[in-house]
PDB file of N, CA and C in Angstrom:
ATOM      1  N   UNK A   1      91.012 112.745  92.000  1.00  0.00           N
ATOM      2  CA  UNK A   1      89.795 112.761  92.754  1.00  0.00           C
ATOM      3  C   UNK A   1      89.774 114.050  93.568  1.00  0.00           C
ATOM      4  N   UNK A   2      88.345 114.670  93.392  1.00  0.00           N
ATOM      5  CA  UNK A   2      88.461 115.580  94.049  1.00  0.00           C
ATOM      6  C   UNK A   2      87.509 115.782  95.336  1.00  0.00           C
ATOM      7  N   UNK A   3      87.407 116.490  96.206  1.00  0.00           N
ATOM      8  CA  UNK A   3      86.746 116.387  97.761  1.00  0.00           C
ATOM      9  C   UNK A   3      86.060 117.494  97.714  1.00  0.00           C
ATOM     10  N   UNK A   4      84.820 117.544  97.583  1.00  0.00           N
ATOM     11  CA  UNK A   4      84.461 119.195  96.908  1.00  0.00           C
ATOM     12  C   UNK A   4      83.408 119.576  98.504  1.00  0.00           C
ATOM     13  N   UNK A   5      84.541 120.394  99.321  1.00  0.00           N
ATOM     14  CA  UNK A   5      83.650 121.113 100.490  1.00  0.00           C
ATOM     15  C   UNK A   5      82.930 122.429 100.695  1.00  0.00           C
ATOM     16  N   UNK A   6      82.003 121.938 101.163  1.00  0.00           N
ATOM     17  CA  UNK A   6      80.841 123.270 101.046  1.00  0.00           C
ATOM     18  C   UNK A   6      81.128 124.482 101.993  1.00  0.00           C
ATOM     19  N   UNK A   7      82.440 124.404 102.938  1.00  0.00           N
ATOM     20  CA  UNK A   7      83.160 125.206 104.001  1.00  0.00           C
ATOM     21  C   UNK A   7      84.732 125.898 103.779  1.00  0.00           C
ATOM     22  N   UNK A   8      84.948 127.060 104.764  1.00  0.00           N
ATOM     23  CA  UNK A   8      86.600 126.782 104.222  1.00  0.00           C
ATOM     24  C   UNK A   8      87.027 126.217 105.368  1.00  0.00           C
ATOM     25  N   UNK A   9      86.793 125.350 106.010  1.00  0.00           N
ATOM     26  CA  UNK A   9      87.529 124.219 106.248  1.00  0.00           C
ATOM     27  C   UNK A   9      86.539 122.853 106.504  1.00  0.00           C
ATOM     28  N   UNK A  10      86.998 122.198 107.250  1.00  0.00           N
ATOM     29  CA  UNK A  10      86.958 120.702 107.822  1.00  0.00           C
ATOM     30  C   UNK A  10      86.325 120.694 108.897  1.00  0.00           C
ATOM     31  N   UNK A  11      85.402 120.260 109.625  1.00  0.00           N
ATOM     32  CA  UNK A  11      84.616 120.231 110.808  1.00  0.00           C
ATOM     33  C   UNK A  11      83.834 119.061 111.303  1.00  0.00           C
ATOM     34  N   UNK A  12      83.446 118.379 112.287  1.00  0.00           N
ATOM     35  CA  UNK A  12      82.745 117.098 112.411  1.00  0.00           C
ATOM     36  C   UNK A  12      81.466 117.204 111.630  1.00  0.00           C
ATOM     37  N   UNK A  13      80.775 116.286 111.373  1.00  0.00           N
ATOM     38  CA  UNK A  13      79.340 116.976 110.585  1.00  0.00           C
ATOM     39  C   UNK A  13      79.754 117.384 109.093  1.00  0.00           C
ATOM     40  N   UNK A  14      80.700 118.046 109.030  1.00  0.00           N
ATOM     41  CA  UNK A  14      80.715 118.535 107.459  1.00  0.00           C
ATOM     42  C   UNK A  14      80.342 117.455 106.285  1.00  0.00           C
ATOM     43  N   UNK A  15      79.775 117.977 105.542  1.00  0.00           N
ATOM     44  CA  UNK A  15      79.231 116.761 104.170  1.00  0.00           C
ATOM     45  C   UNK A  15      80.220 117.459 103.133  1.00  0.00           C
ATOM     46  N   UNK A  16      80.288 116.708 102.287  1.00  0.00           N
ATOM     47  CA  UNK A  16      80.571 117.146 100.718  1.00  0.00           C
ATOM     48  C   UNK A  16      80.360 116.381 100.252  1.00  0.00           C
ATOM     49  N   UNK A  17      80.884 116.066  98.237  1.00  0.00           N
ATOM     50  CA  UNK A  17      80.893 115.604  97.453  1.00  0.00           C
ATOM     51  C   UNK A  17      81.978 115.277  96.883  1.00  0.00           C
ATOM     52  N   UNK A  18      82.246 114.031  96.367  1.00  0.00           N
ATOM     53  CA  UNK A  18      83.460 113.406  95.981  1.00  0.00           C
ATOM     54  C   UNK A  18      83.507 113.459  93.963  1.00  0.00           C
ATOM     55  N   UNK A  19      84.092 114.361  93.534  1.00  0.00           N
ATOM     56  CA  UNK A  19      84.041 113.870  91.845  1.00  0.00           C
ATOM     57  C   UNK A  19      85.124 113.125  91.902  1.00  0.00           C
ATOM     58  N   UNK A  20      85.188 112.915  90.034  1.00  0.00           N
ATOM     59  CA  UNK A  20      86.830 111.693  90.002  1.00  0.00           C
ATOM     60  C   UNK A  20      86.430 110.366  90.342  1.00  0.00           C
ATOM     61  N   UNK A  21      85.514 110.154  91.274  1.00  0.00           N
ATOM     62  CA  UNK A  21      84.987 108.886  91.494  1.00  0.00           C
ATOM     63  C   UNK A  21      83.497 108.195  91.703  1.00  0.00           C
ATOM     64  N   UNK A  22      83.234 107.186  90.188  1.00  0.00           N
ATOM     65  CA  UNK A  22      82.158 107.080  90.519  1.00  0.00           C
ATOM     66  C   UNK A  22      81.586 105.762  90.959  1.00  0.00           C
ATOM     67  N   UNK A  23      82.236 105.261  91.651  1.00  0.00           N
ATOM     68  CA  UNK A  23      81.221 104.298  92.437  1.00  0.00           C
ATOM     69  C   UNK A  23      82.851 104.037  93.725  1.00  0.00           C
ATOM     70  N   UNK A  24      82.298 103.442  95.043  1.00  0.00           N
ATOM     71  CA  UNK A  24      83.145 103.096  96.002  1.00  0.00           C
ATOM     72  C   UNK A  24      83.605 102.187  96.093  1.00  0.00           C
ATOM     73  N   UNK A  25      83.001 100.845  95.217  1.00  0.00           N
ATOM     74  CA  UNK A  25      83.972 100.078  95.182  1.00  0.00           C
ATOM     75  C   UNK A  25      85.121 100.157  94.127  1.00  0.00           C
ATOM     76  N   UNK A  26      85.467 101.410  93.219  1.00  0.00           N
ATOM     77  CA  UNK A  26      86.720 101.648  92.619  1.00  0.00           C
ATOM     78  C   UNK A  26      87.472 102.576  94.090  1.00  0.00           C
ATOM     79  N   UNK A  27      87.445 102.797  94.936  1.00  0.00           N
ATOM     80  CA  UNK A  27      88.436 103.487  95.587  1.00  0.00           C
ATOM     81  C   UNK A  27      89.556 102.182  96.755  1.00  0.00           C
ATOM     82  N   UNK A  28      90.535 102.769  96.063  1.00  0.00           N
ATOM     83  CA  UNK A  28      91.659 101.903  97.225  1.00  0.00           C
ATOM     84  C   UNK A  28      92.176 102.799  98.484  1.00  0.00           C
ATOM     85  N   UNK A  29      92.902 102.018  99.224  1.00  0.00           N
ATOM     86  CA  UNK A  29      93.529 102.427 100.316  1.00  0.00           C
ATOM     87  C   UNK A  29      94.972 103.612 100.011  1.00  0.00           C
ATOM     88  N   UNK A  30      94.505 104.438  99.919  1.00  0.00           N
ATOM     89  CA  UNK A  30      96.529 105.486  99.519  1.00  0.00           C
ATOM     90  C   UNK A  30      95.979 106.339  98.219  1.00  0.00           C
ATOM     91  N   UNK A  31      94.917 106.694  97.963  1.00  0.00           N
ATOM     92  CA  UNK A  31      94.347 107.561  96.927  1.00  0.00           C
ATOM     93  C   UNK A  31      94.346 108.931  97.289  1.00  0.00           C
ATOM     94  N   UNK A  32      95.869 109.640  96.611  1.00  0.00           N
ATOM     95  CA  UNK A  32      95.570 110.979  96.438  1.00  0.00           C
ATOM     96  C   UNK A  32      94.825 111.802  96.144  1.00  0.00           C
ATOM     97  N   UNK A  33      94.314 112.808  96.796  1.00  0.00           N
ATOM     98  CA  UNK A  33      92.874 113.530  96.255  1.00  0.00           C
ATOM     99  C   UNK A  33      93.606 115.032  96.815  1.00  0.00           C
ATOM    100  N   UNK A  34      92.530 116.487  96.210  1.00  0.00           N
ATOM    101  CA  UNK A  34      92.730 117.518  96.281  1.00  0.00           C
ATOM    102  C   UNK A  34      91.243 117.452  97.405  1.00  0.00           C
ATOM    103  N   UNK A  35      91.444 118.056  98.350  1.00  0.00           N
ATOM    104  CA  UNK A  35      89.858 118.944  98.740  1.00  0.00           C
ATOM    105  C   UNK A  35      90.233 120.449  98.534  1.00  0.00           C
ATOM    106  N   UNK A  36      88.815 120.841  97.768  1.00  0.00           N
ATOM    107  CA  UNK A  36      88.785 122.239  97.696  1.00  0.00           C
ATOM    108  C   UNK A  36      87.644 122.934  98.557  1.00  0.00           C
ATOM    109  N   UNK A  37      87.837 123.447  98.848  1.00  0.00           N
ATOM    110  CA  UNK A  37      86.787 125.101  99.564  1.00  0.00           C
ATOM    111  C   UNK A  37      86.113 125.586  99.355  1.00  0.00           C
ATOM    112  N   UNK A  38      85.082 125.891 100.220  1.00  0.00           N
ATOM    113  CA  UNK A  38      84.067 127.269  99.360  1.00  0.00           C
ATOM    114  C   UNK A  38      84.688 128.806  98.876  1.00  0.00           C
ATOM    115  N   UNK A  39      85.846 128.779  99.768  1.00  0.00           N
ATOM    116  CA  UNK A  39      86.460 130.177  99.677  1.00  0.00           C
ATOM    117  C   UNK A  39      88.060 130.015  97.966  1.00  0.00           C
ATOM    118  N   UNK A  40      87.243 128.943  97.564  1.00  0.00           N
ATOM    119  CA  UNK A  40      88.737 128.388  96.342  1.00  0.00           C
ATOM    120  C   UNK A  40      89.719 128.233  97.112  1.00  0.00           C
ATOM    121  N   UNK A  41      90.309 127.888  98.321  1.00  0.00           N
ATOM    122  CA  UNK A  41      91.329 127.550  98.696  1.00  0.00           C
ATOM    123  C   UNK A  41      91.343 125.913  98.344  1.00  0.00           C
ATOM    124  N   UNK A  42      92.723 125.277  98.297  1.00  0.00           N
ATOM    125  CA  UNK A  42      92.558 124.159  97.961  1.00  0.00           C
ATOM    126  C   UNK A  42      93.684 123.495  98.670  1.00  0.00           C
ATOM    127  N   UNK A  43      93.368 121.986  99.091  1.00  0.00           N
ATOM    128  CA  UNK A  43      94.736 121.589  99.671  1.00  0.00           C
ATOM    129  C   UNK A  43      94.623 120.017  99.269  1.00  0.00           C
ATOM    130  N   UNK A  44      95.940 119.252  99.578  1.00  0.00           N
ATOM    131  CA  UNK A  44      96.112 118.034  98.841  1.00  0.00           C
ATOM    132  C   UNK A  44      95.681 117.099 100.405  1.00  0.00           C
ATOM    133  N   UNK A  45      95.467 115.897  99.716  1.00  0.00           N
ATOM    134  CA  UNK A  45      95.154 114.902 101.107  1.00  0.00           C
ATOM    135  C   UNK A  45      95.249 113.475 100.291  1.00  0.00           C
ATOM    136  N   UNK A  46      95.340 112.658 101.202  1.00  0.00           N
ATOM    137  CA  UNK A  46      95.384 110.915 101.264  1.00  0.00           C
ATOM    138  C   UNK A  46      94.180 110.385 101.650  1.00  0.00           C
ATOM    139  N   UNK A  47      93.406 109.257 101.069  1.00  0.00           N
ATOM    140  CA  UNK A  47      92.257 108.811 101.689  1.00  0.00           C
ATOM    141  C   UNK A  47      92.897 107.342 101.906  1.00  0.00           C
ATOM    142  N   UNK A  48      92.629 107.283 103.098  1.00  0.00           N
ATOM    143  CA  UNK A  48      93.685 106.068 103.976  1.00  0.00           C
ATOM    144  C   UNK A  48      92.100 104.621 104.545  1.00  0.00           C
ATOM    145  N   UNK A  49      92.208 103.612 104.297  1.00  0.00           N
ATOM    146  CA  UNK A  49      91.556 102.655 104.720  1.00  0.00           C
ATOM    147  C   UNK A  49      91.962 102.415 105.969  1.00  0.00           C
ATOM    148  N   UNK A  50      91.091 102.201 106.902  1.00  0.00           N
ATOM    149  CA  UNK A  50      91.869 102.283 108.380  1.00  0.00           C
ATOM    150  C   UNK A  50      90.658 100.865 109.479  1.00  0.00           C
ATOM    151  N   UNK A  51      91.327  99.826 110.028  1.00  0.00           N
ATOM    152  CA  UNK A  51      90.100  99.660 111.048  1.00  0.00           C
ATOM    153  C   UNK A  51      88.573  99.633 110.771  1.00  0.00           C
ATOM    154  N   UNK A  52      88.471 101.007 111.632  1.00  0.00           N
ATOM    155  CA  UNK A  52      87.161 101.283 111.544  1.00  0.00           C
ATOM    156  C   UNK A  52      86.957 102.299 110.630  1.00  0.00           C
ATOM    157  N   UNK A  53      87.326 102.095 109.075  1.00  0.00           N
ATOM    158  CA  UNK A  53      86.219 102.937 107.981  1.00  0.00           C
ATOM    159  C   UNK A  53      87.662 103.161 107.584  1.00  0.00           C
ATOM    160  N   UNK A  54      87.569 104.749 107.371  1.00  0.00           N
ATOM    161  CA  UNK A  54      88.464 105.819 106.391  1.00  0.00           C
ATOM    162  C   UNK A  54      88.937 106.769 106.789  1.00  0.00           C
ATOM    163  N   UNK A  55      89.986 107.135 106.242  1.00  0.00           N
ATOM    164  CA  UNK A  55      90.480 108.716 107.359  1.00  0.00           C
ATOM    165  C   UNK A  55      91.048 109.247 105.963  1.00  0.00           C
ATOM    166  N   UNK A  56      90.960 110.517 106.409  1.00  0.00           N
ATOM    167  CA  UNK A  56      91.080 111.596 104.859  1.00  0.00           C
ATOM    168  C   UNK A  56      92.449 112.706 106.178  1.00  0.00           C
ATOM    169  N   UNK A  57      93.596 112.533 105.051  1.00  0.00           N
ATOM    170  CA  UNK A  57      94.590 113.096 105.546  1.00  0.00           C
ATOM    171  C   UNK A  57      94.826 114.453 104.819  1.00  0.00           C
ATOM    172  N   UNK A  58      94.896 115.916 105.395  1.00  0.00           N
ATOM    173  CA  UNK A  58      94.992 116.795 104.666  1.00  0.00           C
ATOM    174  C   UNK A  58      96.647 117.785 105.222  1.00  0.00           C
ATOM    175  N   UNK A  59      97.018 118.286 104.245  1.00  0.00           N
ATOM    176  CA  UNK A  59      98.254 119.068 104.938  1.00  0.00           C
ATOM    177  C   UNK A  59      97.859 120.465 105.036  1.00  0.00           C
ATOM    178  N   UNK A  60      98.216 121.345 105.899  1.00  0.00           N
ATOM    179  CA  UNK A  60      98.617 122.533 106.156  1.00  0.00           C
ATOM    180  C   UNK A  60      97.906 123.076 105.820  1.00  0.00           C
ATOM    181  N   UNK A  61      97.225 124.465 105.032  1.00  0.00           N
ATOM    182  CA  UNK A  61      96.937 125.120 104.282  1.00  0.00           C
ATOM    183  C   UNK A  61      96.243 126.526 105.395  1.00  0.00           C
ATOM    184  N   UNK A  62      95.927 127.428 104.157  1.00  0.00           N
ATOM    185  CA  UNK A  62      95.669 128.852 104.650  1.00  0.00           C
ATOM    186  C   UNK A  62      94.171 128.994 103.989  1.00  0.00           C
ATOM    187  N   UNK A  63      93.400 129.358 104.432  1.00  0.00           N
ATOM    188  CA  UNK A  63      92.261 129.870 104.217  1.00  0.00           C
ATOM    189  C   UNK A  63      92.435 131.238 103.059  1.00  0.00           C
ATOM    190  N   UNK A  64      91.209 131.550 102.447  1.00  0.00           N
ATOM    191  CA  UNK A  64      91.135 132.830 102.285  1.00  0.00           C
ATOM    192  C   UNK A  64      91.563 133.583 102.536  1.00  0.00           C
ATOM    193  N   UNK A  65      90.784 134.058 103.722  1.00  0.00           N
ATOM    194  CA  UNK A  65      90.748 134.924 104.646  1.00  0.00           C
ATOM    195  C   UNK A  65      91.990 135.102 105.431  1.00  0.00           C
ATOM    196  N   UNK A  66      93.199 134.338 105.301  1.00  0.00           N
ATOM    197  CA  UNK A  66      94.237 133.761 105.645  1.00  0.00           C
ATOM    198  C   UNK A  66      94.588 133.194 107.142  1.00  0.00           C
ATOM    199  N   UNK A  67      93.237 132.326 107.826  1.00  0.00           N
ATOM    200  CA  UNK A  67      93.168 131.619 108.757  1.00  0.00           C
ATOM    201  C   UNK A  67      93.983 130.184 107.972  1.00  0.00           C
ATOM    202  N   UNK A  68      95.082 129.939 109.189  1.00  0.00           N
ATOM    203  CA  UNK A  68      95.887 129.218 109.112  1.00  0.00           C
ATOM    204  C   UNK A  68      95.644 127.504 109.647  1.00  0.00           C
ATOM    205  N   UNK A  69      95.298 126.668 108.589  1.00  0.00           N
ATOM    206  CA  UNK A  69      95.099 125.246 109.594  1.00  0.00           C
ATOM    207  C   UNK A  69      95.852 124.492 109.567  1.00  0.00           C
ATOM    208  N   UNK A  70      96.449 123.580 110.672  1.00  0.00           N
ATOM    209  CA  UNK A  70      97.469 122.923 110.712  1.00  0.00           C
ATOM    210  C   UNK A  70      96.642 121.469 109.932  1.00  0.00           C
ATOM    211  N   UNK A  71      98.049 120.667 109.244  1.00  0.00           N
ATOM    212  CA  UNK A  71      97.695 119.195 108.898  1.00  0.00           C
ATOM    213  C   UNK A  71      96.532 118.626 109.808  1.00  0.00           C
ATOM    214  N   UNK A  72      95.942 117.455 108.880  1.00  0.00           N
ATOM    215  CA  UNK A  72      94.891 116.650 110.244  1.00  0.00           C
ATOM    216  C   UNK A  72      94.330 115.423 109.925  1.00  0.00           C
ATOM    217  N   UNK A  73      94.263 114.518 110.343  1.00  0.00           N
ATOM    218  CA  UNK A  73      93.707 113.307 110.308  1.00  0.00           C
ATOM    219  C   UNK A  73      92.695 112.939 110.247  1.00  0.00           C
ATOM    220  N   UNK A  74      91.076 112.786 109.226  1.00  0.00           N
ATOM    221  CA  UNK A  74      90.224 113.002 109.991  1.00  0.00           C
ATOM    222  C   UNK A  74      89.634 111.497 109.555  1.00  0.00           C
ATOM    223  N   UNK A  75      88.569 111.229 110.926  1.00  0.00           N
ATOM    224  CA  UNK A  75      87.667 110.126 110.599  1.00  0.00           C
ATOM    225  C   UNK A  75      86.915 110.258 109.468  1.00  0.00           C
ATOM    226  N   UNK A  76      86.358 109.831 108.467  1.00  0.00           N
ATOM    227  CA  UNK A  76      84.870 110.042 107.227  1.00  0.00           C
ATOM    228  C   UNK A  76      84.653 108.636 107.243  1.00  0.00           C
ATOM    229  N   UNK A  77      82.954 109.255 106.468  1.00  0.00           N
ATOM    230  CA  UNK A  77      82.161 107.912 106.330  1.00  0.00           C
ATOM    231  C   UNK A  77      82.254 108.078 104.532  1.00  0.00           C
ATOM    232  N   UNK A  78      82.441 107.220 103.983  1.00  0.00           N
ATOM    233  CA  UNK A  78      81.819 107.391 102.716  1.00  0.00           C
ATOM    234  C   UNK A  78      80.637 107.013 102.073  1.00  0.00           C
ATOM    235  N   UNK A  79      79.599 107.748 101.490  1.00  0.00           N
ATOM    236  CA  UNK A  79      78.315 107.032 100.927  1.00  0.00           C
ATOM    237  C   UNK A  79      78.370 107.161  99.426  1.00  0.00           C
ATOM    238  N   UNK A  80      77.300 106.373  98.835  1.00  0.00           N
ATOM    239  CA  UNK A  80      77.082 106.468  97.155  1.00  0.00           C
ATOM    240  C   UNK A  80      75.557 106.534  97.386  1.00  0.00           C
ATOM    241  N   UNK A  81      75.077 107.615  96.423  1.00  0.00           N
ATOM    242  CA  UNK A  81      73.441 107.521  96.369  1.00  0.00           C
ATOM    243  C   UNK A  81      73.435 108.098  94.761  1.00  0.00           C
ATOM    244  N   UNK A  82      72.932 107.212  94.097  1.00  0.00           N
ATOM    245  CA  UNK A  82      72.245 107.755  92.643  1.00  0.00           C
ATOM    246  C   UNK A  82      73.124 108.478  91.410  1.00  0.00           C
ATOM    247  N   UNK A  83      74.538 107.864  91.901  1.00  0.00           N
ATOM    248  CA  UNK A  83      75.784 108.114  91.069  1.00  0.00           C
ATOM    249  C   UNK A  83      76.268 109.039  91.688  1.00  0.00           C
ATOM    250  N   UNK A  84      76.414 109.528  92.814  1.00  0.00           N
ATOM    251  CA  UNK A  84      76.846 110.420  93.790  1.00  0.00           C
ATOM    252  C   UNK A  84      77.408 110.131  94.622  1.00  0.00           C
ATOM    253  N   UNK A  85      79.270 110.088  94.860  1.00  0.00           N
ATOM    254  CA  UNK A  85      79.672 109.823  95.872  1.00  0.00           C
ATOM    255  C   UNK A  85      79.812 111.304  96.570  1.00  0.00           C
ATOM    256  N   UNK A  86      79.538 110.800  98.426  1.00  0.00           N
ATOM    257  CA  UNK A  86      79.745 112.035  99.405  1.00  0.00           C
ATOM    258  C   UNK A  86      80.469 111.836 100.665  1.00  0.00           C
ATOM    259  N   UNK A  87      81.223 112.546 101.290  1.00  0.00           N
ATOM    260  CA  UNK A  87      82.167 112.208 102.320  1.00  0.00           C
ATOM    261  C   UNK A  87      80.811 113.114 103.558  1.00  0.00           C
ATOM    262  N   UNK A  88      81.104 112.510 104.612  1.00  0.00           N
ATOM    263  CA  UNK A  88      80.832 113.098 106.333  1.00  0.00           C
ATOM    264  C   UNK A  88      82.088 113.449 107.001  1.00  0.00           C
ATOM    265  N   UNK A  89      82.657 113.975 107.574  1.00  0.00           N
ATOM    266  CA  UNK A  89      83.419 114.152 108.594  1.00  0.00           C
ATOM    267  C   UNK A  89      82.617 113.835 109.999  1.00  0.00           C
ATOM    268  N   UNK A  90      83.583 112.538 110.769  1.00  0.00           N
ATOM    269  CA  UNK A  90      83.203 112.291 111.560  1.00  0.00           C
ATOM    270  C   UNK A  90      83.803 112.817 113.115  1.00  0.00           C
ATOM    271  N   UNK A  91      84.865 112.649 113.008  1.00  0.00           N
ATOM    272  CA  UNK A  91      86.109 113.254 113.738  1.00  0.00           C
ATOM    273  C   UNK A  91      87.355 113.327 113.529  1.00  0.00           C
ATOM    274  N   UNK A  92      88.132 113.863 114.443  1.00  0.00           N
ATOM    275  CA  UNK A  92      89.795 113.942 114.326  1.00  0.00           C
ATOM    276  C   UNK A  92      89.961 112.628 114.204  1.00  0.00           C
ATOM    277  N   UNK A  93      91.180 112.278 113.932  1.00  0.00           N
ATOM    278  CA  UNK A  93      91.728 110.866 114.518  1.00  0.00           C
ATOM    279  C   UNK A  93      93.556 111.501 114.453  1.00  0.00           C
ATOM    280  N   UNK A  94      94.029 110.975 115.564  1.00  0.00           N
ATOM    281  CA  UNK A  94      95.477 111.079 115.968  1.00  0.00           C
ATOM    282  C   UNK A  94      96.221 110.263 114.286  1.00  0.00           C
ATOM    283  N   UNK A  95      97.201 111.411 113.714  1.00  0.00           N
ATOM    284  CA  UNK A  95      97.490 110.712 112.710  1.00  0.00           C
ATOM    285  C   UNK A  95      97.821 109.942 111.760  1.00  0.00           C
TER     286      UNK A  95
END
């Protein structure tokens, strides 16, 4: 599964698109996924069932441009519209 972001990185607000998966009720709790970049950078992450919703876990990685981001935890919403799954970034969450 892949996390296809329209940024080179992660930000509250950010949208993308999810391939690899097409509908939400096939996704479980501990599903490895890649998110990739607008800049082709690419990094690996966990999509974790949590509480309240989902948290998309990403490690380390370097930008392009070679801006450096540390690992991060983040809140997402997930939606499906018209065979289209898409992630939101909602916030951090402590990891």
């Amino acid at each position: 599964m892949i996390l296809q972001a329209t940024h080179t990185h992660l930000y509250p607000g950010h949208r993308g698109t999810i391939s690899g998966l097409d509908h939400l009720a096939d996704l479980r709790t501990g599903n490895d996924c890649t998110v990739e970049f607008s800049d082709g950078s690419a990094v690996p992450g966990t999509l974790r069932k949590s509480d309240d919703g989902w948290q998309l876990h990403t490690s380390a990685y370097r930008t392009a441009a070679g801006t450096e981001i540390v690992k991060t935890a983040w809140r997402i919403r997930l939606e499906e519209d018209d065979n289209c799954v898409s992630f939101r970034i909602l916030g951090k969450t402590p990891g």
